[in-house]
Protein backbone atom coordinates (compact mmCIF):
# COMPACT_ATOMS: atom_id res chain seq x y z
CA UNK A 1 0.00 0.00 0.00
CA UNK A 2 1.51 3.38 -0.66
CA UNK A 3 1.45 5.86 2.33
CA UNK A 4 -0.93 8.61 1.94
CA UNK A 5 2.00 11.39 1.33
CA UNK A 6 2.84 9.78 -1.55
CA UNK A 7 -0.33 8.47 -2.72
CA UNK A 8 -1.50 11.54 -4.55
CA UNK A 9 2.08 11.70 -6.94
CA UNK A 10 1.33 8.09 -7.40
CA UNK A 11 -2.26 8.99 -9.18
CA UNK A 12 -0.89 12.04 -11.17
CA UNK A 13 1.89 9.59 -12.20
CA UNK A 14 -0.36 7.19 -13.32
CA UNK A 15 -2.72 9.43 -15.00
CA UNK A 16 0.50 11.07 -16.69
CA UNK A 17 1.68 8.09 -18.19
CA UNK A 18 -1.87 6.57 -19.03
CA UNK A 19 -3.77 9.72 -20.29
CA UNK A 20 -1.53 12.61 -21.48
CA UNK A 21 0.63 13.06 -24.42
CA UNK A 22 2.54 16.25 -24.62
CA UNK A 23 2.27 16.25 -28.00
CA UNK A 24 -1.33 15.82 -28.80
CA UNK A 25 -2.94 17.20 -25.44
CA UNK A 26 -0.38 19.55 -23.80
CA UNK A 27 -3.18 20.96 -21.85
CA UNK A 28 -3.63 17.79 -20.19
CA UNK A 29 0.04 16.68 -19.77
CA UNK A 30 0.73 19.56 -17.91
CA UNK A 31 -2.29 19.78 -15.65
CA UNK A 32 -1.15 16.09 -14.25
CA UNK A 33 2.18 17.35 -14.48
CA UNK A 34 1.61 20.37 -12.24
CA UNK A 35 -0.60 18.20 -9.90
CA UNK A 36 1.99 15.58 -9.61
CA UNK A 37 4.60 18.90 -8.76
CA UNK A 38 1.88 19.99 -6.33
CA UNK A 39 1.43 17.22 -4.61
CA UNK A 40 5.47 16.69 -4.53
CA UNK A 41 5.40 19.54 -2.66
CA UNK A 42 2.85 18.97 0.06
CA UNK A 43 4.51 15.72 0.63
CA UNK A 44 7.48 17.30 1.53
CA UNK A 45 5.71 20.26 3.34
CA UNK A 46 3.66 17.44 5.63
CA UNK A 47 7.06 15.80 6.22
CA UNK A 48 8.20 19.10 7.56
CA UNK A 49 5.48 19.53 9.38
CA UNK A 50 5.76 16.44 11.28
CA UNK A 51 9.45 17.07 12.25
CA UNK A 52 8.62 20.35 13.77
CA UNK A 53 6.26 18.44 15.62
CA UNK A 54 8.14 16.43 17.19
CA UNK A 55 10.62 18.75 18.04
CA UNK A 56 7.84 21.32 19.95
CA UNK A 57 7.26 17.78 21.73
CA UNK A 58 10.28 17.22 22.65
CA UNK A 59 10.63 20.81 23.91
CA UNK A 60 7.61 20.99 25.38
CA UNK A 61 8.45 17.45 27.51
CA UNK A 62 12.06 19.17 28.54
CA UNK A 63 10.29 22.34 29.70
CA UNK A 64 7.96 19.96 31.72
CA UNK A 65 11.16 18.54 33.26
CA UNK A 66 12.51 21.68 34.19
CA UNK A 67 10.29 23.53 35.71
CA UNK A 68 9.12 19.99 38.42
CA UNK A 69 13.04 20.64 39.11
CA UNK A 70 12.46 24.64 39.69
CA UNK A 71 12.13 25.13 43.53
CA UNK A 72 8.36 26.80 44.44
CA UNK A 73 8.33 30.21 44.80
């Protein structure tokens, strides 16, 4: 099964190869061309996305840690 990140490339690609000649319907080969670019991109922006997550959890957890060490005020 492809992972959902990829799975919208994998459709474009498809569709690319199966439906769109960029001789005879340029139109269409570069509408699934642009969507497969487009969705190239949000793969790599959800990637992103999900590292920076992970690191404001990992912050968050140290900050936790520090401040049960912190004596009350």
């Amino acid at each position: 099964m492809i992972p959902t990140e990829k799975l919208g490339e994998a459709c474009f690609s498809e569709n690319l190869n199966l439906f769109a000649n960029l001789k005879t319907e340029p139109e269409k080969y570069n509408l699934y061309k642009g969507l497969q670019a487009m969705s190239q991109t949000i793969e790599v922006l959800s990637l992103h996305v999900h590292k920076l997550e992970m690191r404001l959890d990992s912050m968050n957890q140290k900050l936790d840690e520090i401040s049960w060490k912190l004596p009350p005020k």
